[in-house]
PDB file of N, CA and C in Angstrom:
ATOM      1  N   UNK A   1      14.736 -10.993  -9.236  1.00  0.00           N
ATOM      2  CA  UNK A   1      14.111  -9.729  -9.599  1.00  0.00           C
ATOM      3  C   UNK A   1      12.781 -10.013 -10.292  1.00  0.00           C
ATOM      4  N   UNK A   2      11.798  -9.242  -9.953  1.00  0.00           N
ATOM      5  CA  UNK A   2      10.298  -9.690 -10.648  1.00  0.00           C
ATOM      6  C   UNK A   2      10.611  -8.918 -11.468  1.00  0.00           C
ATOM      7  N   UNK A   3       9.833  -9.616 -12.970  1.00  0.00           N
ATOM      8  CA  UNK A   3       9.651  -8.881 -14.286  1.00  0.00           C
ATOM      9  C   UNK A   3       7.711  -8.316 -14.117  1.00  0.00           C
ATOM     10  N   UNK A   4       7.188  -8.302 -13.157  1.00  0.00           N
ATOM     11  CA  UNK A   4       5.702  -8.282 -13.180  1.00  0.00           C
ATOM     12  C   UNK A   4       5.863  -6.667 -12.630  1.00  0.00           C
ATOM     13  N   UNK A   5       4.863  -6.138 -13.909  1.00  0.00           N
ATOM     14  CA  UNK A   5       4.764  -4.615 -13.099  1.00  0.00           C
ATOM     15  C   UNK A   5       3.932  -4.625 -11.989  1.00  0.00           C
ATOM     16  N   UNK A   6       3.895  -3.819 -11.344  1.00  0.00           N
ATOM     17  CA  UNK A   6       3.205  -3.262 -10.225  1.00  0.00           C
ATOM     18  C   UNK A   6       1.609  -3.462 -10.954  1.00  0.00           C
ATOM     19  N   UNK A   7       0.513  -3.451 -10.379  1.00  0.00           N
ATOM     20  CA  UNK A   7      -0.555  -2.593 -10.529  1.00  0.00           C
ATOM     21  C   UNK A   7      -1.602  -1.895  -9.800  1.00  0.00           C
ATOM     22  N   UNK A   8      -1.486  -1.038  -9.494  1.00  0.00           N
ATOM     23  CA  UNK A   8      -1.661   0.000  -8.415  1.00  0.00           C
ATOM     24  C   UNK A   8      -2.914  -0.124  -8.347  1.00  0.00           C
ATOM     25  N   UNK A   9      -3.670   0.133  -7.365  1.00  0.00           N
ATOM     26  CA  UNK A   9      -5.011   0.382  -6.212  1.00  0.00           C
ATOM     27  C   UNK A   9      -5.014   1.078  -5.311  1.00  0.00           C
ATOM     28  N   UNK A  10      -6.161   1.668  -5.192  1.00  0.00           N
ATOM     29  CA  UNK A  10      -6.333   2.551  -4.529  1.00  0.00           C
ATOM     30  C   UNK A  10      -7.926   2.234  -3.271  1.00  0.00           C
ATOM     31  N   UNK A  11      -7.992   2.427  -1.968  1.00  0.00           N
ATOM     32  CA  UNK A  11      -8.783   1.698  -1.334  1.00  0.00           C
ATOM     33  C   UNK A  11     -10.156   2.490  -1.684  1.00  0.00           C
ATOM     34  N   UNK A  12     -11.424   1.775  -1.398  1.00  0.00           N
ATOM     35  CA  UNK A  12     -12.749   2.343  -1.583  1.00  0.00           C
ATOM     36  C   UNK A  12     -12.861   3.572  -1.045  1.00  0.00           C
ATOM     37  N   UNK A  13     -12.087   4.112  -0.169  1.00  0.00           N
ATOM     38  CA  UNK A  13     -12.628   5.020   0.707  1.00  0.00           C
ATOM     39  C   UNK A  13     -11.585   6.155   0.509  1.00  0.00           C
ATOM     40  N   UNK A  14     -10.925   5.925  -0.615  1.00  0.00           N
ATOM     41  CA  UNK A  14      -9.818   7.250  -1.178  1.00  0.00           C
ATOM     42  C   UNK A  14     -10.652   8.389  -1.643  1.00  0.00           C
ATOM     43  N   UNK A  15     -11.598   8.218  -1.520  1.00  0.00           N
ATOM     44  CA  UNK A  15     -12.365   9.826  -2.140  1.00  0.00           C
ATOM     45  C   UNK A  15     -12.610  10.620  -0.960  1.00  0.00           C
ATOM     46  N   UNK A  16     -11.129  10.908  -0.384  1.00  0.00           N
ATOM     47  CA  UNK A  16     -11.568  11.818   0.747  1.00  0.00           C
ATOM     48  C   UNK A  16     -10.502  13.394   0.504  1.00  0.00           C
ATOM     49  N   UNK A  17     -10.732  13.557  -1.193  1.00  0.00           N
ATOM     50  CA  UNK A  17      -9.430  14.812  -1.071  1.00  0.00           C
ATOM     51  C   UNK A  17      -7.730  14.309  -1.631  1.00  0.00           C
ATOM     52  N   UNK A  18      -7.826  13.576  -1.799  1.00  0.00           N
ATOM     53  CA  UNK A  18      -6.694  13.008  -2.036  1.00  0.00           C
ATOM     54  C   UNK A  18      -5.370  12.602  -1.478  1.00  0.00           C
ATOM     55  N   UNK A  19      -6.078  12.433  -0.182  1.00  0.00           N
ATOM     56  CA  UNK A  19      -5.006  12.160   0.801  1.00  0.00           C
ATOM     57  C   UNK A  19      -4.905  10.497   1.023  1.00  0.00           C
ATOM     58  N   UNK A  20      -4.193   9.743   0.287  1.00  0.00           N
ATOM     59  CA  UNK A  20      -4.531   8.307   0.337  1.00  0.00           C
ATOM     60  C   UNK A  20      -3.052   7.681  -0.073  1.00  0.00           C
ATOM     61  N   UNK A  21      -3.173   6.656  -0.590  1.00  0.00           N
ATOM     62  CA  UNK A  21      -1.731   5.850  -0.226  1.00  0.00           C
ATOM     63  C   UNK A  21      -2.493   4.906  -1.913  1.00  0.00           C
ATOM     64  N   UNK A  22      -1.494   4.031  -2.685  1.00  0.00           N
ATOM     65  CA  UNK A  22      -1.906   2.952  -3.712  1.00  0.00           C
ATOM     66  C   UNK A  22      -1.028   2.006  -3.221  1.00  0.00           C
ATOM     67  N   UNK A  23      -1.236   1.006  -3.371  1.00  0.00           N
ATOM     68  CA  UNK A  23      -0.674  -0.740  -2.756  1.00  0.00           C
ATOM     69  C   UNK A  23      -0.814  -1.391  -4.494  1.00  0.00           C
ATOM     70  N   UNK A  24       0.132  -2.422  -4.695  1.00  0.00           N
ATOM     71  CA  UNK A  24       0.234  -3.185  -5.305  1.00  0.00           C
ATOM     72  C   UNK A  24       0.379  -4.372  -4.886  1.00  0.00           C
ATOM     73  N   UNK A  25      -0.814  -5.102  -4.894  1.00  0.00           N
ATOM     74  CA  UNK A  25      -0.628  -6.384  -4.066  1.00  0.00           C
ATOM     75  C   UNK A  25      -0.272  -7.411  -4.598  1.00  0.00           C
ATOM     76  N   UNK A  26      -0.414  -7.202  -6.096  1.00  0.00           N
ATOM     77  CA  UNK A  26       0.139  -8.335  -7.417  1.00  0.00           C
ATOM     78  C   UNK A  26       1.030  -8.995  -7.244  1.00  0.00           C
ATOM     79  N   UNK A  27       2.475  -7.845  -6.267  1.00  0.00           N
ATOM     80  CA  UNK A  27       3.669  -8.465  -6.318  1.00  0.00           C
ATOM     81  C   UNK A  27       4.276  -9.381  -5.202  1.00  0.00           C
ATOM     82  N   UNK A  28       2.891  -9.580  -4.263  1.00  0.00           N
ATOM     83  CA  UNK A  28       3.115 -10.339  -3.416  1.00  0.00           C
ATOM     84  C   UNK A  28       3.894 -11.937  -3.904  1.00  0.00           C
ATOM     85  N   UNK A  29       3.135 -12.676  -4.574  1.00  0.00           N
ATOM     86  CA  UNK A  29       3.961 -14.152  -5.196  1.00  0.00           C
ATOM     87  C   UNK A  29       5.062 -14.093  -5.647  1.00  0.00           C
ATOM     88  N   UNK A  30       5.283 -12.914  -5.975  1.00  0.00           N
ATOM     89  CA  UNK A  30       7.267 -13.384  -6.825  1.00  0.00           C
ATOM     90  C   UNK A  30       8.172 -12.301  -5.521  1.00  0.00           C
ATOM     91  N   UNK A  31       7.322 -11.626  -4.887  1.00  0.00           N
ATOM     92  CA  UNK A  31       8.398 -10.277  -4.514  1.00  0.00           C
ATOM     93  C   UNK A  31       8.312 -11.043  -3.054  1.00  0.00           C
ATOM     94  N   UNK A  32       7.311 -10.861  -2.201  1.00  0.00           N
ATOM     95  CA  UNK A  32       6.966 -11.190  -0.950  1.00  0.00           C
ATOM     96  C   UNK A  32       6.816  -9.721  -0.382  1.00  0.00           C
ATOM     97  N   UNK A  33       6.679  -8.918  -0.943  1.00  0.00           N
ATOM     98  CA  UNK A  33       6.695  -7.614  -0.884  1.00  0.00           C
ATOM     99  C   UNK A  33       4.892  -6.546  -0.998  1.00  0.00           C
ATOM    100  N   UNK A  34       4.915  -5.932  -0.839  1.00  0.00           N
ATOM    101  CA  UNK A  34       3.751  -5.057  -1.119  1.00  0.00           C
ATOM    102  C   UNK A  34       3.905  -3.808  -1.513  1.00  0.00           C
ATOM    103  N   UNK A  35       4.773  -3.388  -2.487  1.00  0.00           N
ATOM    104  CA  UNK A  35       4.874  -1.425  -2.528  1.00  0.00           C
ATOM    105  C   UNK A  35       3.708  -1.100  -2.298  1.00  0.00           C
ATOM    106  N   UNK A  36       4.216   0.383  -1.310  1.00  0.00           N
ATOM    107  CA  UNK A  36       3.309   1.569  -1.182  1.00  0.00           C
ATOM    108  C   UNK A  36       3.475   2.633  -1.521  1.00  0.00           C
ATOM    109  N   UNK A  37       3.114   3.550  -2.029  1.00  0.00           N
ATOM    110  CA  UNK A  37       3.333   4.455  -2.480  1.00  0.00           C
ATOM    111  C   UNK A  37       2.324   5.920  -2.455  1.00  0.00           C
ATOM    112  N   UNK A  38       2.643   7.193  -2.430  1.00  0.00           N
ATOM    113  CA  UNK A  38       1.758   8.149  -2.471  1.00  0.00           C
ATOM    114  C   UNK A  38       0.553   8.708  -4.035  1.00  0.00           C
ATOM    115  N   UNK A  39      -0.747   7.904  -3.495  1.00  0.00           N
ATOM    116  CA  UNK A  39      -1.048   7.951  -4.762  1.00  0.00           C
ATOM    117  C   UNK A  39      -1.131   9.194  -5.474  1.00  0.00           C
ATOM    118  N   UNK A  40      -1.077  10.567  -5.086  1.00  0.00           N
ATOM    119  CA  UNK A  40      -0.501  11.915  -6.001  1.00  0.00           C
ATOM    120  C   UNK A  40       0.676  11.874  -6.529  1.00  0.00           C
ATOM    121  N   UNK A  41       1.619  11.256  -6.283  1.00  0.00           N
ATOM    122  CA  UNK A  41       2.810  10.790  -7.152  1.00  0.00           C
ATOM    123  C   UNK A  41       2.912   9.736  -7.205  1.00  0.00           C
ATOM    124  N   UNK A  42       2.597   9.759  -8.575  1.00  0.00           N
ATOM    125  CA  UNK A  42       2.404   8.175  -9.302  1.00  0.00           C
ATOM    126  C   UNK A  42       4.341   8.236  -9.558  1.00  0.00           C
ATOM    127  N   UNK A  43       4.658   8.899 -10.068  1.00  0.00           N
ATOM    128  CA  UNK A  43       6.534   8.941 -10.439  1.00  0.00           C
ATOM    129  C   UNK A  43       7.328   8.713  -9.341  1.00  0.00           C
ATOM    130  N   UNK A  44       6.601   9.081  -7.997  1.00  0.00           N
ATOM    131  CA  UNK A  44       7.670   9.031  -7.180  1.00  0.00           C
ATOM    132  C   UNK A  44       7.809   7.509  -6.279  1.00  0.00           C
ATOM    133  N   UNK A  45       9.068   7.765  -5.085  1.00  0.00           N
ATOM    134  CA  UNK A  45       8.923   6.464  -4.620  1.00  0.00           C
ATOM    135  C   UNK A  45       7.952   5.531  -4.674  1.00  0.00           C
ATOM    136  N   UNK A  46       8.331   3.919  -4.207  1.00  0.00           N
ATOM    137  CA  UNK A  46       7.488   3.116  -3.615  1.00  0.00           C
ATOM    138  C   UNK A  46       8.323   2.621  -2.701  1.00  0.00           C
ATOM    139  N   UNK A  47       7.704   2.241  -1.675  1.00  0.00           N
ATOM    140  CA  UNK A  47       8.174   1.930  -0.500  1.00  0.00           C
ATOM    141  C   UNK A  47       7.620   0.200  -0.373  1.00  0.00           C
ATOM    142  N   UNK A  48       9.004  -0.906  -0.180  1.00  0.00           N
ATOM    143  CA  UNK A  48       8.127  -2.216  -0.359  1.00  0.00           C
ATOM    144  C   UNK A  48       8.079  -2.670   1.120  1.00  0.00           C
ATOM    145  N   UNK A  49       6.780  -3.179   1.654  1.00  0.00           N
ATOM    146  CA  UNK A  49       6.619  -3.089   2.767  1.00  0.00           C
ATOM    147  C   UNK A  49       6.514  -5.155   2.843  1.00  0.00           C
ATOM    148  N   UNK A  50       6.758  -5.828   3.879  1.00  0.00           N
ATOM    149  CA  UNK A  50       6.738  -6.983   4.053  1.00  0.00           C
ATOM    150  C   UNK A  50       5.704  -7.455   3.871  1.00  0.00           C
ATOM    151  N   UNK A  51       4.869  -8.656   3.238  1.00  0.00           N
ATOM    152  CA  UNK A  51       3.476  -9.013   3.470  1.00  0.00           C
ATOM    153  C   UNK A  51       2.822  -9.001   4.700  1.00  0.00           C
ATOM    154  N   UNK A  52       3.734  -9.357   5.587  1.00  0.00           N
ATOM    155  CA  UNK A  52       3.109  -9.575   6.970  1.00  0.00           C
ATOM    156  C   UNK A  52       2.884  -8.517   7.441  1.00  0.00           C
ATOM    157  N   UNK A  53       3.904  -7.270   7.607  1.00  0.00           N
ATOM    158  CA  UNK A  53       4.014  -6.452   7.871  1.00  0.00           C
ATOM    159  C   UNK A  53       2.906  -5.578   7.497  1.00  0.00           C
ATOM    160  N   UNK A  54       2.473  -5.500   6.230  1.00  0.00           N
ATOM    161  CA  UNK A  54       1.260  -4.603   5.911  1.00  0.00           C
ATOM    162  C   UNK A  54       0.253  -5.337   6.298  1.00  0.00           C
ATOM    163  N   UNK A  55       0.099  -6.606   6.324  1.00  0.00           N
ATOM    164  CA  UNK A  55      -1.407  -7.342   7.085  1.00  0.00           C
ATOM    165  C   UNK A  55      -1.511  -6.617   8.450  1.00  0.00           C
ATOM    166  N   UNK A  56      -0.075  -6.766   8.875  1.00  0.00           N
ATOM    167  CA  UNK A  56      -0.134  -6.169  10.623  1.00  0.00           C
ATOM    168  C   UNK A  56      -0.278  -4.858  10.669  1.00  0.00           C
ATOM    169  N   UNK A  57      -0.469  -3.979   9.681  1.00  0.00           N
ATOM    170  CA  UNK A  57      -0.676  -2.553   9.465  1.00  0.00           C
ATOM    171  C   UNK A  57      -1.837  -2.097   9.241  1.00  0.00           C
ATOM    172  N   UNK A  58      -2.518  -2.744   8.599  1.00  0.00           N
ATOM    173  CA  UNK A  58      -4.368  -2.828   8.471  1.00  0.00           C
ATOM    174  C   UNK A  58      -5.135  -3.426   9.181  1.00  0.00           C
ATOM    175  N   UNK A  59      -4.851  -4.079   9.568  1.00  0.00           N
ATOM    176  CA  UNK A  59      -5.275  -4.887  10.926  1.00  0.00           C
ATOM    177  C   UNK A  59      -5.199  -3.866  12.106  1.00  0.00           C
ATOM    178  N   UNK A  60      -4.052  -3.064  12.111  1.00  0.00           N
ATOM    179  CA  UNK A  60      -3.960  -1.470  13.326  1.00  0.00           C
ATOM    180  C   UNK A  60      -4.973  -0.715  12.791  1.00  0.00           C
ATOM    181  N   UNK A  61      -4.964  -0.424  11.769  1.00  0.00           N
ATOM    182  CA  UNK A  61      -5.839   0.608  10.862  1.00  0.00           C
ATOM    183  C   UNK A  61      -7.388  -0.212  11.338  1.00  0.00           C
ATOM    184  N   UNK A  62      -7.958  -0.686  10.972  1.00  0.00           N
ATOM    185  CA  UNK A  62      -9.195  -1.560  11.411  1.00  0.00           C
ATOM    186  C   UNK A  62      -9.288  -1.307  12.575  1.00  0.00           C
ATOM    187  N   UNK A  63      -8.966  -1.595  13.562  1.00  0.00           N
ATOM    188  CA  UNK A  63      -9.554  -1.776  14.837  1.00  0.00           C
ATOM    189  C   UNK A  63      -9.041  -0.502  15.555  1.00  0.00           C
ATOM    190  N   UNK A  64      -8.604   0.788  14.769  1.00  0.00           N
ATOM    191  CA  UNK A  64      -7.687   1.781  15.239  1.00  0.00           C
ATOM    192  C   UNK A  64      -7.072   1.969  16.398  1.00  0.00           C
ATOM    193  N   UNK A  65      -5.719   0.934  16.414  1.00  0.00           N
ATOM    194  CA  UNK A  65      -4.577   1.043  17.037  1.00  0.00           C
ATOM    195  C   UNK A  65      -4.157   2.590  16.902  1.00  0.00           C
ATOM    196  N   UNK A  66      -4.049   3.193  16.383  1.00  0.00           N
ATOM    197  CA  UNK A  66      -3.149   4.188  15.851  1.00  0.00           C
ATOM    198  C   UNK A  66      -3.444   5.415  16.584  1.00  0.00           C
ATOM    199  N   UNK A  67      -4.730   5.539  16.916  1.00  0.00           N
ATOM    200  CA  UNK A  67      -5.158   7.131  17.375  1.00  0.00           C
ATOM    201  C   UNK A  67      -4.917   8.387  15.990  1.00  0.00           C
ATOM    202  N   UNK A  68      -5.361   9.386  16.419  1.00  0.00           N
ATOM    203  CA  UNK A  68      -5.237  10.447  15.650  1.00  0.00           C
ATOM    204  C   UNK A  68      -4.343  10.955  14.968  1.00  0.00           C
ATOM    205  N   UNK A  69      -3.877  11.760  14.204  1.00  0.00           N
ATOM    206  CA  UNK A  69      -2.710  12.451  13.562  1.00  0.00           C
ATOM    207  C   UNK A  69      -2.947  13.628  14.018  1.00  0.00           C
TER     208      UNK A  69
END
């Protein structure tokens, strides 16, 4: 179990309204993990996403795999 809090970030380009996501990438070395979470609720879930897994998620995001919503 990590004793290291989280410490939340938010990406450069979150000033769009507040529709954005915070990552804690701190907890990568002890967790292997990355929480994500909705940065308007700071109280609520975090969701811990795999290291690799979120590399392979921004890496979609970048070169937009994803298409539209």
């Amino acid at each position: 179990m990590a004793t290291e809090s989280p410490r939340w970030s938010t990406s450069s380009y979150s000033d769009n309204g507040g529709q954005c996501v915070a990552v804690a990438t701190n907890l990568v070395a002890s967790t292997g993990t990355i929480p994500v979470r909705d940065s308007k609720v700071p109280d609520g879930p975090a969701h811990p996403l795999r290291a690799d897994a979120f590399t392979a998620f921004v890496a979609g995001v970048k070169r937009d795999a994803f298409g539209p919503v």
